[in-house]
C-alpha atoms as a PDB file:
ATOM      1  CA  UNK A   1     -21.717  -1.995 -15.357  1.00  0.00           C
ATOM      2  CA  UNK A   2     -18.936  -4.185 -14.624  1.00  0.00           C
ATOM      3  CA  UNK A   3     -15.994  -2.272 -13.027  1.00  0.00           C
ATOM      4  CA  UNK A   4     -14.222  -5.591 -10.491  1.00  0.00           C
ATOM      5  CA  UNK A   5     -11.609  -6.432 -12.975  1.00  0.00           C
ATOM      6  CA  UNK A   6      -9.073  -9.651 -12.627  1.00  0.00           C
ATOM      7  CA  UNK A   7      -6.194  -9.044 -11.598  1.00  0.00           C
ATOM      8  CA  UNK A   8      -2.682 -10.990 -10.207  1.00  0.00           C
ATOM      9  CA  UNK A   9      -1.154 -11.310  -7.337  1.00  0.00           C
ATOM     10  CA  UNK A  10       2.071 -13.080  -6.045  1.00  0.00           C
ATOM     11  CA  UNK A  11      -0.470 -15.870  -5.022  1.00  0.00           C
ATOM     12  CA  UNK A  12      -2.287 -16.414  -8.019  1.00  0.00           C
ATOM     13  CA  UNK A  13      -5.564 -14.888  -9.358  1.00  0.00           C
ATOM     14  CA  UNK A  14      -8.223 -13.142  -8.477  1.00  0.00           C
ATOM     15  CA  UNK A  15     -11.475 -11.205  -9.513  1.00  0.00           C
ATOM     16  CA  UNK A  16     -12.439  -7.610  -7.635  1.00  0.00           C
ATOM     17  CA  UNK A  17     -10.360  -4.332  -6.940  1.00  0.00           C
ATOM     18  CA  UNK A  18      -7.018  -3.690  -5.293  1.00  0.00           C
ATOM     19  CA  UNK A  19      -6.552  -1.258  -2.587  1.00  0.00           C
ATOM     20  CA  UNK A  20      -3.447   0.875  -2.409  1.00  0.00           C
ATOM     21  CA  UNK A  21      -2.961   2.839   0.717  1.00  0.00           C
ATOM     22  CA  UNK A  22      -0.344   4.955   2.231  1.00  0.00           C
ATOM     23  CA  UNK A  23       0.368   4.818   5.475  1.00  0.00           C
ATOM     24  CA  UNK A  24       3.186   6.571   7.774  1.00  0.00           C
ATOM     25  CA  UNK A  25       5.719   5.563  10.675  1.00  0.00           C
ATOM     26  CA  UNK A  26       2.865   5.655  13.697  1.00  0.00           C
ATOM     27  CA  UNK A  27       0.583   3.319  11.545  1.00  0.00           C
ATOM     28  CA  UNK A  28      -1.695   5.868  10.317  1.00  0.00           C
ATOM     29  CA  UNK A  29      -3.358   5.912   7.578  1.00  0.00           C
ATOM     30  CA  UNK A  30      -2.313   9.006   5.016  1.00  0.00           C
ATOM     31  CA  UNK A  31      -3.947   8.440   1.749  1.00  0.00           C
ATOM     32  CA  UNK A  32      -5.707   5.469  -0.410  1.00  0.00           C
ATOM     33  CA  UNK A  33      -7.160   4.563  -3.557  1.00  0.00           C
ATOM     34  CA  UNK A  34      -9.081   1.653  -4.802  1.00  0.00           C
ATOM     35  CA  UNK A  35      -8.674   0.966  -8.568  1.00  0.00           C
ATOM     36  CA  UNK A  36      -9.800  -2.050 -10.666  1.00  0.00           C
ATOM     37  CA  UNK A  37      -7.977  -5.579 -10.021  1.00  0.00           C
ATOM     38  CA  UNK A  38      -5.322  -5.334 -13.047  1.00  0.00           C
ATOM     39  CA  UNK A  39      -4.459  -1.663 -12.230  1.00  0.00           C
ATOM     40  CA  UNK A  40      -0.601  -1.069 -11.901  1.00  0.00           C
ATOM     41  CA  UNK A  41       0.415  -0.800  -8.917  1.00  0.00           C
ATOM     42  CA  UNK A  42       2.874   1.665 -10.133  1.00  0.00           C
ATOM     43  CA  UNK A  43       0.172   3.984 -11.447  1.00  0.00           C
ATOM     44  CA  UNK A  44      -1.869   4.099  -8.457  1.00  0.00           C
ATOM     45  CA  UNK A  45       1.103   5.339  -6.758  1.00  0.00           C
ATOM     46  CA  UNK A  46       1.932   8.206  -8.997  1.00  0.00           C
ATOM     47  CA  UNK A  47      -1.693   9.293  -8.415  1.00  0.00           C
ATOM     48  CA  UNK A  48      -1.736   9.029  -5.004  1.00  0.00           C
ATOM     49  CA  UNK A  49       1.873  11.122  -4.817  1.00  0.00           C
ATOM     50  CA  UNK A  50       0.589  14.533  -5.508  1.00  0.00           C
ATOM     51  CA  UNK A  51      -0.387  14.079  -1.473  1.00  0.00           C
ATOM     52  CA  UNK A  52       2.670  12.677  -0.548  1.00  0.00           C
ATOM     53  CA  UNK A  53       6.232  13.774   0.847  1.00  0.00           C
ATOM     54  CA  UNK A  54       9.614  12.324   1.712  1.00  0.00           C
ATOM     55  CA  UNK A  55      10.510   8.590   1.687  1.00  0.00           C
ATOM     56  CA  UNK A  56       8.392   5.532   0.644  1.00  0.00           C
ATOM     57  CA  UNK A  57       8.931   2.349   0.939  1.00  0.00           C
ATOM     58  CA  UNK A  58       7.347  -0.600  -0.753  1.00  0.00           C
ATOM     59  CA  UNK A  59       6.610  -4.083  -2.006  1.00  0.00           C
ATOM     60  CA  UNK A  60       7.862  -5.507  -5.386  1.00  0.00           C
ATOM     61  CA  UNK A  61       5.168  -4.424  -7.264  1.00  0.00           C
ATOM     62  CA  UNK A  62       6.637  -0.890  -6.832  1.00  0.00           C
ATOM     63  CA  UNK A  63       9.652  -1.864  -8.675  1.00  0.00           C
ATOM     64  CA  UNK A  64      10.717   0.504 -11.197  1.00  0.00           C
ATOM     65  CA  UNK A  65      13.197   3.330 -12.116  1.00  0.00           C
ATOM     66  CA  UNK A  66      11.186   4.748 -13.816  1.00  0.00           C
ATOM     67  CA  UNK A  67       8.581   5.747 -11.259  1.00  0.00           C
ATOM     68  CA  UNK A  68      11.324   6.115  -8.661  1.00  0.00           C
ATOM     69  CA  UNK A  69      13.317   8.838 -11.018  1.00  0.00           C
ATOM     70  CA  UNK A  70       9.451  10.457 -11.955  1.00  0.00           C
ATOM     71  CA  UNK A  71       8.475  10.251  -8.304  1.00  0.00           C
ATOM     72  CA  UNK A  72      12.532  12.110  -7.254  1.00  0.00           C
ATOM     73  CA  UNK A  73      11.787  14.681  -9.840  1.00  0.00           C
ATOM     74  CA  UNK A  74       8.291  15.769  -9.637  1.00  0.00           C
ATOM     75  CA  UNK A  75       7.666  15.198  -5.904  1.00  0.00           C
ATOM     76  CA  UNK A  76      10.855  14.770  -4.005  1.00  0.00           C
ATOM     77  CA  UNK A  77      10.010  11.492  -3.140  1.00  0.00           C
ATOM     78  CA  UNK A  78      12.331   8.850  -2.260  1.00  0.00           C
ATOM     79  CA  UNK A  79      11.199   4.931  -2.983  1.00  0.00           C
ATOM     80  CA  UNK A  80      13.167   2.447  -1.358  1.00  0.00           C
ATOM     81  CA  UNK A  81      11.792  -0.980  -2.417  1.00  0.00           C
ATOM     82  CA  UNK A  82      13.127  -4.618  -2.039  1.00  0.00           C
ATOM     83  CA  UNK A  83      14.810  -6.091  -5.011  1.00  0.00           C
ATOM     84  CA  UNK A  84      13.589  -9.040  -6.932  1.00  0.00           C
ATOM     85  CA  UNK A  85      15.847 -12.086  -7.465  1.00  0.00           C
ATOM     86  CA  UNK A  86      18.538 -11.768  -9.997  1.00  0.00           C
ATOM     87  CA  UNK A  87      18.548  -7.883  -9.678  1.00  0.00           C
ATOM     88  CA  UNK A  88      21.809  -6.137  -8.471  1.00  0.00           C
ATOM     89  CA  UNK A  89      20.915  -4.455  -4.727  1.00  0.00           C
ATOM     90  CA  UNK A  90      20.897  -1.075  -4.666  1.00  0.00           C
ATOM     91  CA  UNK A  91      22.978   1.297  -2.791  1.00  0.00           C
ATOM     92  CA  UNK A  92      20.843   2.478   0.427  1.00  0.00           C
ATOM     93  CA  UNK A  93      22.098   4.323   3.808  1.00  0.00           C
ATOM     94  CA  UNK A  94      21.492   2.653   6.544  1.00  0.00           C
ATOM     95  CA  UNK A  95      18.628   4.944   7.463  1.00  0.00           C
ATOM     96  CA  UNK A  96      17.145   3.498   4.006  1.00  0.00           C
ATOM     97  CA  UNK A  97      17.909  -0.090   4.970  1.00  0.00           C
ATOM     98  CA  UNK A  98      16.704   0.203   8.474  1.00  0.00           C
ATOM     99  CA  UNK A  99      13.643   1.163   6.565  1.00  0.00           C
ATOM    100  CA  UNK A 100      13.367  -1.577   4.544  1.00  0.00           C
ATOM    101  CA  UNK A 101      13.247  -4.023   7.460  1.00  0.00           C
ATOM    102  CA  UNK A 102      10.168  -2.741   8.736  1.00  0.00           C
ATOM    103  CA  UNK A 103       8.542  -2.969   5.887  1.00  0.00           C
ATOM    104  CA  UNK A 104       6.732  -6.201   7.655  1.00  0.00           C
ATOM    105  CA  UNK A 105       4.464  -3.140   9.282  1.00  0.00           C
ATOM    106  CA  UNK A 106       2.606  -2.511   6.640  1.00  0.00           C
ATOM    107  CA  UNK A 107       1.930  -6.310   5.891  1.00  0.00           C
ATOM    108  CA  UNK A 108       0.392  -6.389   9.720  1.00  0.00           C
ATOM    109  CA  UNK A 109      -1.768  -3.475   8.863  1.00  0.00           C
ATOM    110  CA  UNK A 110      -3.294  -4.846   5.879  1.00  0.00           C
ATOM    111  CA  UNK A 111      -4.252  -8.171   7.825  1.00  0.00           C
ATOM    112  CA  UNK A 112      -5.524  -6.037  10.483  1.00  0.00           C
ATOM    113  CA  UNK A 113      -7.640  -3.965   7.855  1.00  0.00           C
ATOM    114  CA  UNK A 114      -8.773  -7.649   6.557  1.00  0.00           C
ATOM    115  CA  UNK A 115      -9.269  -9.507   9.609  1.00  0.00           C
ATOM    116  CA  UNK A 116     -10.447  -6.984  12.199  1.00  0.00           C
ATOM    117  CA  UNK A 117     -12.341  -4.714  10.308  1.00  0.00           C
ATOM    118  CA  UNK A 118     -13.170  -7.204   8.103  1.00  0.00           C
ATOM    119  CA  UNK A 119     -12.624  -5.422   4.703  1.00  0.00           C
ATOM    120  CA  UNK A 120     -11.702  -8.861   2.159  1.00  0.00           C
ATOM    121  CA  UNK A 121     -15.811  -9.696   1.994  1.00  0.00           C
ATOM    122  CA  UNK A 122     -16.188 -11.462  -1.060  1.00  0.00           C
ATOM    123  CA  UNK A 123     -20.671 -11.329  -1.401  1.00  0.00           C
ATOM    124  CA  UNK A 124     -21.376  -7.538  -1.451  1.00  0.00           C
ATOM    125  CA  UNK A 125     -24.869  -7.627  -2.706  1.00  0.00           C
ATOM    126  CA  UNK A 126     -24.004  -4.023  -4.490  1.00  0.00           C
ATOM    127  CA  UNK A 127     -21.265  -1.812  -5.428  1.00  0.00           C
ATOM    128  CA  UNK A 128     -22.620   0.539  -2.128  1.00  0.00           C
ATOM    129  CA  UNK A 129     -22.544  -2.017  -0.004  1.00  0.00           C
ATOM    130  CA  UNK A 130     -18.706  -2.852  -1.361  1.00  0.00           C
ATOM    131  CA  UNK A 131     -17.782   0.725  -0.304  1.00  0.00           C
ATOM    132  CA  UNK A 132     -19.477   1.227   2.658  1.00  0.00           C
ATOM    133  CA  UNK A 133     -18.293  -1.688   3.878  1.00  0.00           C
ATOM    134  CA  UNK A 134     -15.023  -0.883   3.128  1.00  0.00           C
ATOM    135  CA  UNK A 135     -15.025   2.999   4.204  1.00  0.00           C
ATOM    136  CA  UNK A 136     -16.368   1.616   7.405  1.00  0.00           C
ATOM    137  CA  UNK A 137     -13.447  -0.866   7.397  1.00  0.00           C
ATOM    138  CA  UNK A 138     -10.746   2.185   7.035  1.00  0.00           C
ATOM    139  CA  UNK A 139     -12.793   4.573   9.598  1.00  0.00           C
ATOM    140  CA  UNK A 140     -12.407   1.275  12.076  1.00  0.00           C
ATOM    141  CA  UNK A 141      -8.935   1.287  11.379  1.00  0.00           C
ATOM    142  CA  UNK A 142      -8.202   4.930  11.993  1.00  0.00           C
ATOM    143  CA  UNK A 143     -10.123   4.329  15.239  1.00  0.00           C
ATOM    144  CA  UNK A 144      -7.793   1.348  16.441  1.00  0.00           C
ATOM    145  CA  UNK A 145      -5.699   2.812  20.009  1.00  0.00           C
ATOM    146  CA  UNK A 146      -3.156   0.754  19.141  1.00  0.00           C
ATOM    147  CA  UNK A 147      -2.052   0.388  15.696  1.00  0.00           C
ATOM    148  CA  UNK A 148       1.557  -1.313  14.592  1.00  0.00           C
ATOM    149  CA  UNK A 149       4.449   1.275  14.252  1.00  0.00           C
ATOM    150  CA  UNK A 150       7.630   1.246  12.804  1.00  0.00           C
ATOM    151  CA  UNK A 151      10.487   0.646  15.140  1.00  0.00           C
ATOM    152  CA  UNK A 152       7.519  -0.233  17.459  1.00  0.00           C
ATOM    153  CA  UNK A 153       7.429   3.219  19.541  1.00  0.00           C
ATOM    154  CA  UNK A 154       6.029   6.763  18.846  1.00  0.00           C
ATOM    155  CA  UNK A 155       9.361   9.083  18.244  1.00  0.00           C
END
């Protein structure tokens, strides 16, 4: 059965799965899911928010009123995202735009997740070997001492 899908990303195209994680201020990670490679990013997240509290913020591909109205209502979950060109800048506190700077974090974590623990392998010889490798990737992660934080310190 063929489940890798193609899917887009802001650098072009690409064949396998996407993986969506959640992680919080200290780096750690809260909750994930891996979904074919043209799943909306928008609908992983409203799956993975029945686990989740209190303010998110993310990339682009999170962009939508709709999901950050559904996400207010159902969850009472803030998402503070950056704004595409062209659109008008929302009004944020500065809590919300101190947020947004550190965005970067997450970017760091993902290249740590691909280059340390070596998730992005693109010759699994099976779909078991695909997951283990990646479980084993995340469990690595969750491992790490040191992992990047926002605002760089424990508070």
């Amino acid at each position: 059965k063929d489940i890798a899908k193609r899917g887009k990303t802001s650098t072009g195209w690409f064949y396998g799965f996407k993986l969506h994680a959640v992680f919080n201020r200290l780096g750690e990670l809260v909750t994930f899911r891996l979904t074919a490679g043209n799943t909306d990013d928008r609908q992983a997240l409203k799956q993975m928010a029945k686990q989740l509290s209190g303010t998110l913020v993310g990339d682009k591909g999170y962009i939508s009123k709709d999901l950050a109205d559904c996400l207010k209502k159902e969850y009472g979950i803030t998402l503070l995202t950056g704004v595409k060109k062209g659109m008008k800048a929302p009004k944020h506190t500065p809590e919300q735009k101190r947020l947004l700077k550190q965005r970067g974090v997450v970017e760091t974590i993902f290249d740590q997740l691909k280059n340390l623990c070596q998730i992005e392998h693109s010759r699994h010889r099976s779909e078991k070997g695909f997951l283990l490798n990646l479980i084993s990737g995340l469990a690595a992660y969750c491992l790490f001492p040191y992992k990047p934080m926002m605002f760089g310190k424990k508070s």
